[in-house]
Protein backbone atom coordinates (compact mmCIF):
# COMPACT_ATOMS: atom_id res chain seq x y z
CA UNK A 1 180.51 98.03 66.50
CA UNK A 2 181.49 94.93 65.72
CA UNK A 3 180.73 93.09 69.07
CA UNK A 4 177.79 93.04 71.73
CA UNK A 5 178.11 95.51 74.10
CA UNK A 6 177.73 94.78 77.94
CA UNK A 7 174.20 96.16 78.06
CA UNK A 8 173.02 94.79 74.86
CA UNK A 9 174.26 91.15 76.15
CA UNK A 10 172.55 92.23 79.35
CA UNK A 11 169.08 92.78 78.04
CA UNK A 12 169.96 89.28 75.83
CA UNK A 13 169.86 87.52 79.18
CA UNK A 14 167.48 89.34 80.53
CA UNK A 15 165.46 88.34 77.96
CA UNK A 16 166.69 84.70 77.88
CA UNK A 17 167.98 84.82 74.27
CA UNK A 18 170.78 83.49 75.64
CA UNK A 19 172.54 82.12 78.59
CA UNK A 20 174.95 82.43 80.91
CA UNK A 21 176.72 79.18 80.13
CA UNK A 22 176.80 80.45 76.31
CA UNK A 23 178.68 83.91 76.72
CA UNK A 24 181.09 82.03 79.36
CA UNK A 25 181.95 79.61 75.96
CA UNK A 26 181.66 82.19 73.50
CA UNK A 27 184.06 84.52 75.68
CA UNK A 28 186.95 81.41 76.33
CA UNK A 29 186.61 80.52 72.57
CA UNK A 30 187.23 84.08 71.75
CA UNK A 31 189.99 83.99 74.48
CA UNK A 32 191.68 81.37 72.69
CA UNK A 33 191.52 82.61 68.92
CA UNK A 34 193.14 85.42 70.11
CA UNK A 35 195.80 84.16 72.16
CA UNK A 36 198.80 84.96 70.50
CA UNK A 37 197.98 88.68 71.76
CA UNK A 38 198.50 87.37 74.75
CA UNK A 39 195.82 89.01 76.98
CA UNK A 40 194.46 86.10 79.40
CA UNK A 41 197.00 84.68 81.39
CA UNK A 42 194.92 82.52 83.75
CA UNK A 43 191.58 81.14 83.98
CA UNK A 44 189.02 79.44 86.80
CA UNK A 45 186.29 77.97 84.13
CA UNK A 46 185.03 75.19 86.78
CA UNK A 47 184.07 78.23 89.44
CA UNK A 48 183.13 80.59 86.11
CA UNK A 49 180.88 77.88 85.04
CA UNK A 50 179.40 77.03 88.31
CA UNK A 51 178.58 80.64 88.72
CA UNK A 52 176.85 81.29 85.32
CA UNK A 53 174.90 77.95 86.19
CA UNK A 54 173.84 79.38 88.92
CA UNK A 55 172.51 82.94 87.25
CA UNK A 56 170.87 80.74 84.70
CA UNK A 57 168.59 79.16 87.17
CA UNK A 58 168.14 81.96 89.43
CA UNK A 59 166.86 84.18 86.33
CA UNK A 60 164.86 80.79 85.20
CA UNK A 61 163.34 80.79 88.39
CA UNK A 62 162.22 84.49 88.62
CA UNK A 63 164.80 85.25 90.99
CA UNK A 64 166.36 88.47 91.26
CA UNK A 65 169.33 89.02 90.38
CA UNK A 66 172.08 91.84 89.92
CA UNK A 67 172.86 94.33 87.17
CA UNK A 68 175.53 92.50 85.85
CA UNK A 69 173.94 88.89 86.40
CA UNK A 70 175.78 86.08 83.88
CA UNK A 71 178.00 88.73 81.98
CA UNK A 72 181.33 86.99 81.28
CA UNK A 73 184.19 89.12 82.78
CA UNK A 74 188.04 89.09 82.96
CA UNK A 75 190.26 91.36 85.57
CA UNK A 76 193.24 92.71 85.68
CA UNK A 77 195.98 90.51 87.51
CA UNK A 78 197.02 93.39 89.57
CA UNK A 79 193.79 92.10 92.01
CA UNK A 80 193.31 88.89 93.75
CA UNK A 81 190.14 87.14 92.47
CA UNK A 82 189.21 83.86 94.47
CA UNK A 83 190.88 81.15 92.72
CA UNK A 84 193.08 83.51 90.50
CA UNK A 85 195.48 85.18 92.96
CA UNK A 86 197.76 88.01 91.49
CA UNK A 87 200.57 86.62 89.81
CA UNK A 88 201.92 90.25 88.51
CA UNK A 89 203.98 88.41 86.24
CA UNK A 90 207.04 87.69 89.07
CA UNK A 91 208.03 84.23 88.95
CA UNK A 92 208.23 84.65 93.37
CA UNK A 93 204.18 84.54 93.16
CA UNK A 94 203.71 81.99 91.02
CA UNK A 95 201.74 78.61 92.91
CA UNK A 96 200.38 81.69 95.02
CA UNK A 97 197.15 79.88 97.62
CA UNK A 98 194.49 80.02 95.32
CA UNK A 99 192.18 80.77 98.13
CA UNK A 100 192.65 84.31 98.54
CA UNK A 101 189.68 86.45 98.97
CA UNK A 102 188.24 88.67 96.38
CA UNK A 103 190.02 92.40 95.82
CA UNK A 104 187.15 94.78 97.38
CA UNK A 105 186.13 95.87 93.67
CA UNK A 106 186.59 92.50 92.59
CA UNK A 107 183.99 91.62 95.12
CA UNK A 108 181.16 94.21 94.31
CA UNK A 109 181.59 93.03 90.62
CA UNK A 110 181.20 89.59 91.72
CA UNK A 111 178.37 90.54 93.82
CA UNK A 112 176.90 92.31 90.82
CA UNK A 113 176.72 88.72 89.35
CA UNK A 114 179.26 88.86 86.93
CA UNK A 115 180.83 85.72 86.09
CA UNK A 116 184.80 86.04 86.86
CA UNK A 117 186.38 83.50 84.87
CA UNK A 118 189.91 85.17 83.58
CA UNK A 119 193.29 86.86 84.35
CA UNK A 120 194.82 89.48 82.29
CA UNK A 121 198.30 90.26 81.52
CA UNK A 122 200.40 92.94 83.29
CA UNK A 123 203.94 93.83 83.41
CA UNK A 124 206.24 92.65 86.45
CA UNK A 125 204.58 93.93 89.65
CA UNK A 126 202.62 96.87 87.16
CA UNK A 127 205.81 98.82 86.86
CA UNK A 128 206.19 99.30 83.02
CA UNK A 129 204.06 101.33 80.22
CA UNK A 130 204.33 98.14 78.11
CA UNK A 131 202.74 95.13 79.16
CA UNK A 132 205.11 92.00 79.44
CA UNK A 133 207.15 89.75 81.65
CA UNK A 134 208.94 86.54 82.32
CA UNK A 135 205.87 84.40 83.26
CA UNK A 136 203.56 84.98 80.89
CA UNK A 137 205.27 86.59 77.94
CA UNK A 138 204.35 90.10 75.99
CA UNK A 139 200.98 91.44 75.60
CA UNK A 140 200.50 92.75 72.00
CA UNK A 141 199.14 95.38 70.51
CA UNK A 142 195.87 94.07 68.61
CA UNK A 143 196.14 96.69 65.66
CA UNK A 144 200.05 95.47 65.13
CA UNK A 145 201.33 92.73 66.92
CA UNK A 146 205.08 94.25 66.94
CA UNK A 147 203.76 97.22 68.73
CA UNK A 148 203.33 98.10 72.34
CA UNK A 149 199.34 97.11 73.83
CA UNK A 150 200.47 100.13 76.78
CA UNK A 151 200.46 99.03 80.25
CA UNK A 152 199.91 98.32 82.80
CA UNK A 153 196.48 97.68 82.15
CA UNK A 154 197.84 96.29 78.58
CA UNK A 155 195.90 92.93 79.05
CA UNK A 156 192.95 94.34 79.66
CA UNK A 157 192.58 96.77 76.64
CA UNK A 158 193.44 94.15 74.42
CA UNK A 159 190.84 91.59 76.10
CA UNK A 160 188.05 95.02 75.45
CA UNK A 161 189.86 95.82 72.14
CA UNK A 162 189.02 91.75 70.70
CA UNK A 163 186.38 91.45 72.08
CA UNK A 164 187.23 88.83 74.78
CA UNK A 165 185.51 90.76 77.54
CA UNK A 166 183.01 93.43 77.52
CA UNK A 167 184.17 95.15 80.68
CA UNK A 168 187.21 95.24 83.06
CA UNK A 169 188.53 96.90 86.07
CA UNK A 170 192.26 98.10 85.89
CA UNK A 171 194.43 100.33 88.19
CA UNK A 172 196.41 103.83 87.40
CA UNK A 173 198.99 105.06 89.35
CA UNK A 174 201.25 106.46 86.26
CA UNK A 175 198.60 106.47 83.54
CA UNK A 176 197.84 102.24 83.73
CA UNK A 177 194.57 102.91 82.93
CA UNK A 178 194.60 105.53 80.57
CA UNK A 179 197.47 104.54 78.14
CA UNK A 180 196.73 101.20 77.37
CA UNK A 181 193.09 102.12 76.52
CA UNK A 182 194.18 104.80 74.57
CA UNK A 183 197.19 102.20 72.37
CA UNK A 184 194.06 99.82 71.78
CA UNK A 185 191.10 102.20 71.28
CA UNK A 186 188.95 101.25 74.26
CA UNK A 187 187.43 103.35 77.09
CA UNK A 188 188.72 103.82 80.60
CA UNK A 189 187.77 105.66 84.15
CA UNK A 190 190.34 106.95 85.90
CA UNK A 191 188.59 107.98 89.33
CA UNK A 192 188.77 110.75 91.54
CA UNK A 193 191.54 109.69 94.18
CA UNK A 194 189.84 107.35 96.92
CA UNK A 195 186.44 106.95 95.28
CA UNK A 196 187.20 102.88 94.86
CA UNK A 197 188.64 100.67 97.58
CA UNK A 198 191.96 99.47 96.21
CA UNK A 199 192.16 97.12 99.16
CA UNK A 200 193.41 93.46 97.58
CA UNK A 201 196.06 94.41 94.87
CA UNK A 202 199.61 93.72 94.21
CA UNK A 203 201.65 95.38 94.56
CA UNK A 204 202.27 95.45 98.04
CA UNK A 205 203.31 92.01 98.25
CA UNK A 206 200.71 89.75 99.65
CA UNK A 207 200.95 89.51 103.03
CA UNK A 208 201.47 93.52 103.42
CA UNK A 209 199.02 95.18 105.46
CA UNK A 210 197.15 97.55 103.46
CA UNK A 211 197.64 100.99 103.34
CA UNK A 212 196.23 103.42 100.40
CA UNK A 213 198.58 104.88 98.88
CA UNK A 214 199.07 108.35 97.27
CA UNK A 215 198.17 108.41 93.77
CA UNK A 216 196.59 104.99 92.89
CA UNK A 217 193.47 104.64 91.91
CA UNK A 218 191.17 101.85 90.42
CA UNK A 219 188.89 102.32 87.79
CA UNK A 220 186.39 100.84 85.01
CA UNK A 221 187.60 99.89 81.17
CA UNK A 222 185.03 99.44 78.40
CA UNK A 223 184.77 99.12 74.92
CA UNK A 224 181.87 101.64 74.54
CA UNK A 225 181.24 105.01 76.68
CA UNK A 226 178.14 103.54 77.88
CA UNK A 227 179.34 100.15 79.54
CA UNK A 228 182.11 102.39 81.17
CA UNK A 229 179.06 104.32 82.92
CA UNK A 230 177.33 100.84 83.44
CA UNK A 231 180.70 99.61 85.06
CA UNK A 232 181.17 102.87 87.35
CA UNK A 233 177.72 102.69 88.90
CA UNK A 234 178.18 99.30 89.51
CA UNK A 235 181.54 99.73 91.41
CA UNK A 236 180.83 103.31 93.28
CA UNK A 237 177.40 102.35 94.38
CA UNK A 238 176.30 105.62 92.58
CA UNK A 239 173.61 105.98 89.60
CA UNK A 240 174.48 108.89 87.23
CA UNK A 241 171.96 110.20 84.61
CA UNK A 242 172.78 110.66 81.03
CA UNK A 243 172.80 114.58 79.88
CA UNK A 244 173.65 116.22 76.84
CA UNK A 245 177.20 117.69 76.64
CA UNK A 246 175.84 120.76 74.68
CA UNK A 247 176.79 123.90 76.29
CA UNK A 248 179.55 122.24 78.26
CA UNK A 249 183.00 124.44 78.73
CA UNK A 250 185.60 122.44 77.34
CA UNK A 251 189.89 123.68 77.33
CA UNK A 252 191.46 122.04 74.60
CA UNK A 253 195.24 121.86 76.44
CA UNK A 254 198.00 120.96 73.34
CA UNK A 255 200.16 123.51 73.44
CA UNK A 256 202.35 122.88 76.85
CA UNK A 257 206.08 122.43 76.29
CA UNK A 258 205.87 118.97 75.87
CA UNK A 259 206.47 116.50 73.66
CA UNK A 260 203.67 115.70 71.15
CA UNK A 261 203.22 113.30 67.71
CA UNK A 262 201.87 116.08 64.66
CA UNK A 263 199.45 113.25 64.34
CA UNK A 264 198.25 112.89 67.80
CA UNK A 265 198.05 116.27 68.15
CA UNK A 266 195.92 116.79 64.21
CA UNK A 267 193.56 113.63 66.03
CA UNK A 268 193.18 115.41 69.40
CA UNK A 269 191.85 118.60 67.70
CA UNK A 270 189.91 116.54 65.25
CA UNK A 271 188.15 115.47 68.83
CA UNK A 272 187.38 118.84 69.71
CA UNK A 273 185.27 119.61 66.64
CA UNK A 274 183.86 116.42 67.48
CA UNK A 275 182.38 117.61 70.57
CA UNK A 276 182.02 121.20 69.11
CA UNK A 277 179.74 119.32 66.83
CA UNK A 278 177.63 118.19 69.70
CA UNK A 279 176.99 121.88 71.25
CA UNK A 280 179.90 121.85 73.41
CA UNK A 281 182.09 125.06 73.93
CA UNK A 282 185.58 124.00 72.89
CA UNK A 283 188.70 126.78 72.98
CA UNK A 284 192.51 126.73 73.44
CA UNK A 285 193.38 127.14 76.92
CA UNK A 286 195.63 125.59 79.53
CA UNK A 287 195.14 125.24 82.85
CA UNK A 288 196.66 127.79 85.15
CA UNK A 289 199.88 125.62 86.36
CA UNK A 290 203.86 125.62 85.36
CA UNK A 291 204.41 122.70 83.77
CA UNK A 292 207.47 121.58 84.50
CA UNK A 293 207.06 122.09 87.96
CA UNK A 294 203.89 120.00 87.39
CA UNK A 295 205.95 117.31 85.95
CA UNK A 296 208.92 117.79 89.08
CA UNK A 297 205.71 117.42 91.92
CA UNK A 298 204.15 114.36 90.00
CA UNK A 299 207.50 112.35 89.92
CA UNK A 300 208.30 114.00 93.55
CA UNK A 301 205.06 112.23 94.55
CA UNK A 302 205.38 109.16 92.55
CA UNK A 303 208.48 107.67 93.15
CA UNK A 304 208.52 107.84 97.00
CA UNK A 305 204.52 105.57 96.14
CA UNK A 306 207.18 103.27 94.16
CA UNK A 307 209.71 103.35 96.36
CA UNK A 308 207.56 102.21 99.32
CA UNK A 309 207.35 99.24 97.60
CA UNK A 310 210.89 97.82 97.20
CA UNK A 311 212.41 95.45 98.95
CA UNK A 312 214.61 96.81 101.68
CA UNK A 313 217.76 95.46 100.33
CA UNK A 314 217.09 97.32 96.81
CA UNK A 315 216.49 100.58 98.86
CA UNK A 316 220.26 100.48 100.26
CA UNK A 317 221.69 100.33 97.18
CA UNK A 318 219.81 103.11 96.22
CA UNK A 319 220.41 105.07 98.98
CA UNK A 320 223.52 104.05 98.89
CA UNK A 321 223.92 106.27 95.28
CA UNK A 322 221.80 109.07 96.37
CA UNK A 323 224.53 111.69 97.35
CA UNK A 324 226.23 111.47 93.52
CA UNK A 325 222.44 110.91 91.91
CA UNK A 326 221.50 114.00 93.79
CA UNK A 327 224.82 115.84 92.83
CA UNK A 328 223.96 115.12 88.96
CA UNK A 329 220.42 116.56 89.53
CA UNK A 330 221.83 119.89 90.83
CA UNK A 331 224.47 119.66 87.74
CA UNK A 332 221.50 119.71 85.28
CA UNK A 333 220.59 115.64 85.06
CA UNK A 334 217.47 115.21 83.45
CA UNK A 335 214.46 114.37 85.69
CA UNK A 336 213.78 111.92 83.32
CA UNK A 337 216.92 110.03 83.39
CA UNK A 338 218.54 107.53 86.03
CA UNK A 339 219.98 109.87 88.19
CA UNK A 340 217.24 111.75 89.21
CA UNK A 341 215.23 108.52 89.47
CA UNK A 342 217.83 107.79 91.95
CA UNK A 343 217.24 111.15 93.70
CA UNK A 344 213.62 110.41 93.30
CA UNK A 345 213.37 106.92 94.75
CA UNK A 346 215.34 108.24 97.96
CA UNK A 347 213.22 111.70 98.73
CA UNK A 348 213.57 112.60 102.23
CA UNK A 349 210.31 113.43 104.20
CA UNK A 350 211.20 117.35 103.87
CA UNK A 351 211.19 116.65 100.32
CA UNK A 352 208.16 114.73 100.18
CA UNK A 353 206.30 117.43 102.23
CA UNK A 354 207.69 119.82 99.84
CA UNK A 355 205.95 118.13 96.72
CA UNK A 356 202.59 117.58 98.68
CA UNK A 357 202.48 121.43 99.40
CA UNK A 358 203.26 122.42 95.48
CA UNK A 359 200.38 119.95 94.56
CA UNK A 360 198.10 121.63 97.36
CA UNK A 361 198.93 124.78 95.96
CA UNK A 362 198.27 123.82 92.13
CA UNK A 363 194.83 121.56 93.19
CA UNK A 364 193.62 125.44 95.03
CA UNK A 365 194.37 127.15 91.20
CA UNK A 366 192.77 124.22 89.31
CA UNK A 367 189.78 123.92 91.12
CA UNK A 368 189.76 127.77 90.94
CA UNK A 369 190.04 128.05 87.01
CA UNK A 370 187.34 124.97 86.68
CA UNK A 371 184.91 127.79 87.69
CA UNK A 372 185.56 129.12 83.56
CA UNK A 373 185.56 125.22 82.28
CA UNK A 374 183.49 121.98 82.90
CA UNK A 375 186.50 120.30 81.88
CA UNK A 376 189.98 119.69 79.93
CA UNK A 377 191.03 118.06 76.75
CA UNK A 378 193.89 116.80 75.84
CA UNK A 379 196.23 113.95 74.48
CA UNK A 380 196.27 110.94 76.75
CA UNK A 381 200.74 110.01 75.59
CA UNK A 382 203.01 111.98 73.17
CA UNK A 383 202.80 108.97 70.38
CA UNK A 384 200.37 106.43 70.02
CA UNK A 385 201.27 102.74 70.42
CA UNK A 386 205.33 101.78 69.84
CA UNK A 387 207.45 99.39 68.91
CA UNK A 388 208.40 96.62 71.80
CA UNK A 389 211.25 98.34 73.66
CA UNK A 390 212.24 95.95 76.85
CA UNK A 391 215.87 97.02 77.08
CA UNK A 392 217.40 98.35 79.88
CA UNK A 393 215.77 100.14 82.70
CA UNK A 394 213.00 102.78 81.88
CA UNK A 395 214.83 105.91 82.77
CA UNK A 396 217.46 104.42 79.97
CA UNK A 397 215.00 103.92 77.08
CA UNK A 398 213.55 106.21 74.49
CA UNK A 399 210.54 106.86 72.69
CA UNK A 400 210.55 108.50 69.03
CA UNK A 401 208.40 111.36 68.69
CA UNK A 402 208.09 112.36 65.25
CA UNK A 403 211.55 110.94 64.21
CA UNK A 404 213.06 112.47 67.44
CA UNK A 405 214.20 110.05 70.06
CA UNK A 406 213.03 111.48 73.58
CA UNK A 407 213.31 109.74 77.02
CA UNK A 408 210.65 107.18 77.91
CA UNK A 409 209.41 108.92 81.02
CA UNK A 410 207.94 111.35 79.03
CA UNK A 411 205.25 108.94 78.38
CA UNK A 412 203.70 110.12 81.33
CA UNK A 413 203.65 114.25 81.18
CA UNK A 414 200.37 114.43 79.75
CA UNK A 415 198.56 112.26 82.27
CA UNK A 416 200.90 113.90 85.28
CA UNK A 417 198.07 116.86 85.84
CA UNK A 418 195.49 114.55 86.97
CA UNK A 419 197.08 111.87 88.41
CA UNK A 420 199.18 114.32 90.70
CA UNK A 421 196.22 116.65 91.48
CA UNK A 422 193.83 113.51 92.27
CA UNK A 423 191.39 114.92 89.12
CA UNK A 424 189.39 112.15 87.51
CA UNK A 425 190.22 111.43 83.91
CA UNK A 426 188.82 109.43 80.93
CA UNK A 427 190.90 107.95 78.24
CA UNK A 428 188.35 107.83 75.13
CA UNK A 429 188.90 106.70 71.43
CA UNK A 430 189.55 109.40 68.70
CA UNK A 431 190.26 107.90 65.71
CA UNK A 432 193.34 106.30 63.68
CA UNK A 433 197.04 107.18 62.98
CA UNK A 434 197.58 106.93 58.85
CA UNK A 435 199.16 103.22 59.93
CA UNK A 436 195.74 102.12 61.47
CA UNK A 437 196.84 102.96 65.16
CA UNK A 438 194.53 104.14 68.08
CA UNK A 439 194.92 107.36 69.05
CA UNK A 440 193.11 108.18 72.59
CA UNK A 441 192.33 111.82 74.21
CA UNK A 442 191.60 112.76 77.85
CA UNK A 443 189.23 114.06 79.23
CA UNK A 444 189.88 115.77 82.67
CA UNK A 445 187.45 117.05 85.15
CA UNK A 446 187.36 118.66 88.39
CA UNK A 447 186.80 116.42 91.36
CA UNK A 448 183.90 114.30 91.96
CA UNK A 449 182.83 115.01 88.17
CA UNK A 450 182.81 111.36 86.77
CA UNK A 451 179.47 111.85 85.52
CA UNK A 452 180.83 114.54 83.44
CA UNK A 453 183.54 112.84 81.58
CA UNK A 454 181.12 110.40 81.02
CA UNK A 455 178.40 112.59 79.43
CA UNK A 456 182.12 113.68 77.61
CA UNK A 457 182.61 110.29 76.57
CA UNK A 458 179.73 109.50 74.78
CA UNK A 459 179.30 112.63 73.09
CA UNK A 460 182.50 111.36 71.32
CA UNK A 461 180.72 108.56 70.67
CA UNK A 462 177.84 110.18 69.08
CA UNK A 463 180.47 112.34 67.19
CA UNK A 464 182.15 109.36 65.62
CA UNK A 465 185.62 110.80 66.14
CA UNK A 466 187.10 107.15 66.71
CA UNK A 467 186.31 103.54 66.52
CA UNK A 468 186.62 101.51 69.80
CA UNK A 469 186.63 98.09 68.02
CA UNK A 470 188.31 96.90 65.31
C-alpha cells in the first residue's frame, strides 16, 4: 500500500504523531497534484480547518473524542454538506445557499469527528455510469486518463484511488457505488436497502420533500477492506467483529447469458481461488432466478425511481411517445434501447405492481437458496474501465465487449440481482487487465449480511488477488 490507511492515520493522531491541521494540508496538497483527474470539485478549508483545530485541542486536552476524530474526508456531491451544498454538476444549482444542513450520513460522519473539507465529482444529477458534466468537467480514470473513472460515484473512487481521501460515502441506485470502485480499484458497501438514511441528497431537487425511494441506497467507499468496515460501523451505529472466511459457502455466478470481457471473467475466477486459498468453499453455481426476467423487473423498478424525478414538462413528452415506444417493445425493441426506455420511464401503476410482485417472488427463492451459500461472486460490469463515450443519450451508446459493440445499459446486468432484490453487495479489487486496468468482483450476500461481505473483503485482501492503490 502505498498510502496511510484510515486506521493507521487514526492511531497517528491518536498518538499525536501528527495533527489534524497536517493531514487537512497534506490531503488539499494531494488534492491539487492530482487535479487534472478531476475528482474535487469544491472545497470549505476555512470550516475544514476550524474543525481539525478544534480536534487538535480537544485530543491535546484529554478530551474525548470520536472514532474518526481529525481524519481528513471528502463526500460525494450527491449530499449536502454545510457549506458545500450539492451542485450535481447542473448549472440550475450552482450559487446554491451554502447553509444547508448536513445529509443525515453526512452528519454522523461529521459527528464522528471527521474533518469535511471537499466535494467530489458526479455526473449531471447522478444519472450516468461515467462521471462528467458541464460545471465541473470529466472525472478521469487514474490508471488512464482517456478512460472512464465509472460513475456516479466516479469522484470519489478516484479521490480513494490517489490517495486524496482515505474514506468516502457514495450512493447506488444503478451500480454508483459499485462500478466506479471497481474502474479505479477501491472498495465499496453497497447496503442492504434502508439500512442508511438517504435523507439530504440530490436528486430530488432541493426543496423536495423527502421520500425514500425504491432502490437507492447509500453506502461506505475505501481504499482497503478494513477502513470500509471502519466506515460502516461508523455510519450504521453497528460494531461487527472480524472472522475468518474459511469454511464460508461461496457461488461463483459467470456463466449467465450476459455479456462478459474473457479478461474480466479469467480475473473474477482468479478471485475465487483467492478466497479458495483462504478456506473458503468456492463452486460454480447461479442463483435460482431467470435472468432476463431479472434484468426486465430491475429496469421495471428503476426507471419509474428515475422517472419520479423529472420535471413534469419532460414527463409529457414522454408520455406523449409512450403508445409507439410501447408498440416497438411488443415488436421486439430491445429493453436496452430508447424505446423501451420510453416504455420504461412511463410504467403505469399495474405495471409497476407487476415488477414489485416478480421481485417479491425472486427475493422468496434467493433468500431460499442462501440456505446452500453464505454468499455470491461475481463480476461487478461486463468490461473494466472505457474509453470517454458522452454522445448521445445512454440507451443510444455502446460499450465494446471483447471487440463486440453491445448497448450501454448492459453495464448494469451484473449488479441488477442485488440492487433489484435489496441484497447488500461489495465491489472489491481483483487485480489488473494486461493494460494495467482495475478489474473489481462482487460480492453478494443475503440481507442484513454486511458483516459477511466484509469478512469477504478482506480475505481478498489477505489473498492478494488485486491492488487497491496504485
Amino acid at each position: 500500500m502505498t498510502e496511510p490507511t484510515a486506521r493507521e492515520l487514526l492511531a497517528d493522531l491518536t498518538a499525536h504523531r501528527v495533527s489534524a491541521r497536517e493531514l487537512l494540508d497534506a490531503a488539499v496538497a494531494r488534492a491539487e497534484a492530482t487535479e487534472e483527474l478531476t475528482a474535487v470539485v469544491a472545497t470549505d478549508l476555512d470550516r475544514a480547518r476550524a474543525a481539525a483545530a478544534a480536534v487538535d485541542e480537544a485530543r491535546a486536552a484529554g478530551a474525548e473524542v470520536g472514532r474518526l476524530a481529525g481524519l481528513p474526508m471528502t463526500i460525494k456531491d450527491g449530499f449536502d454538506v454545510t457549506g458545500m451544498p450539492a451542485v450535481c454538476g447542473s448549472p440550475s444549482l450552482v450559487g446554491r445557499d451554502p447553509d444547508v444542513p448536513d445529509a443525515d450520513v453526512v452528519a454522523i460522519a461529521r459527528a464522528a469527528g471527521a474533518v469535511l473539507w471537499g466535494k467530489t465529482n458526479v455526473p449531471l444529477m447522478l444519472g450516468d455510469v461515467q462521471t462528467y458534466n458541464a460545471v465541473y468537467g470529466t472525472t478521469r480514470n487514474p490508471y488512464d486518463p482517456e478512460r472512464t473513472s465509472g460513475g456516479s460515484s466516479g469522484g470519489a473512487a478516484v479521490a480513494l484511488a490517489t490517495g486524496v481521501t482515505s474514506l468516502e460515502i457514495g450512493s447506488d441506485l444503478g451500480g454508483s457505488l459499485r462500478i466506479p470502485a471497481g474502474f479505479c480499484g477501491v472498495h465499496a458497501l453497497k447496503p442492504t436497502w434502508g439500512r442508511l438514511p438517504g435523507r439530504g441528497q440530490v436528486p430530488p431537487l432541493p426543496g423536495t420533500p423527502y421520500v425514500e425511494q425504491d432502490l437507492g441506497v447509500v453506502g461506505p467507499m475505501a481504499r482497503t477492506a478494513g477502513d470500509l468496515r471502519l466506515l460502516w460501523e461508523v455510519l450504521a451505529g453497528r460494531s461487527t467483529t472480524p472472522t475468518p472466511a474459511s469454511g464460508l459457502r461461496v457461488a461463483l455466478w459467470l456463466d449467465a447469458p450476459l455479456p462478459l470481457a474473457g479478461e474480466v471473467r479469467s480475473i473474477v475466477e482468479s478471485a475465487a481461488e483467492g478466497l479458495r486459498a483462504q478456506g473458503v468453499a468456492v463452486e460454480l453455481a447461479a442463483p435460482p432466478v431467470d435472468v432476463d426476467e431479472l434484468i426486465e423487473t430491475y429496469f421495471g423498478l428503476l426507471f419509474p425511481v428515475i422517472a419520479a424525478g423529472l420535471p413534469a414538462k419532460v414527463l409529457d413528452r414522454l408520455r406523449a411517445q409512450r403508445p409507439e415506444a410501447v408498440a416497438a417493445v411488443a415488436a421486439g425493441a430491445s429493453r436496452y434501447r430508447e424505446q423501451a426506455n420510453i416504455a420504461f420511464l412511463t410504467a403505469d401503476d399495474d405495471a409497476i405492481l407487476a415488477a414489485r410482485g416478480r421481485r417479491a417472488r425472486m427475493q422468496r427463492a434467493v433468500a431460499a437458496w442462501f440456505e446452500s451459500y453464505d454468499a455470491i461472486l461475481a463480476p461487478v460490469t461486463a468490461v473494466p474501465a472505457f474509453p470517454h463515450d458522452h454522445s448521445g443519450s445512454l440507451a443510444a451508446r455502446d460499450v465494446e465487449v471483447d471487440g463486440e459493440a453491445v448497448p450501454y445499459l448492459h453495464l448494469f446486468d451484473w449488479i441488477a440481482l442485488a440492487s433489484a432484490l435489496h441484497l447488500p453487495a461489495v465491489s472489491a479489487p481483483a487485480g489488473r487487465t494486461a493494460a494495467g486496468l482495475p478489474v473489481g468482483v462482487q460480492l453478494i450476500a443475503p440481507l442484513d449480511r454486511e458483516d459477511r461481505l466484509l469478512d469477504l473483503a478482506e480475505a481478498l485482501e489477505l489473498a492478494d488477488v488485486g491492488a487497491a492503490q496504485r
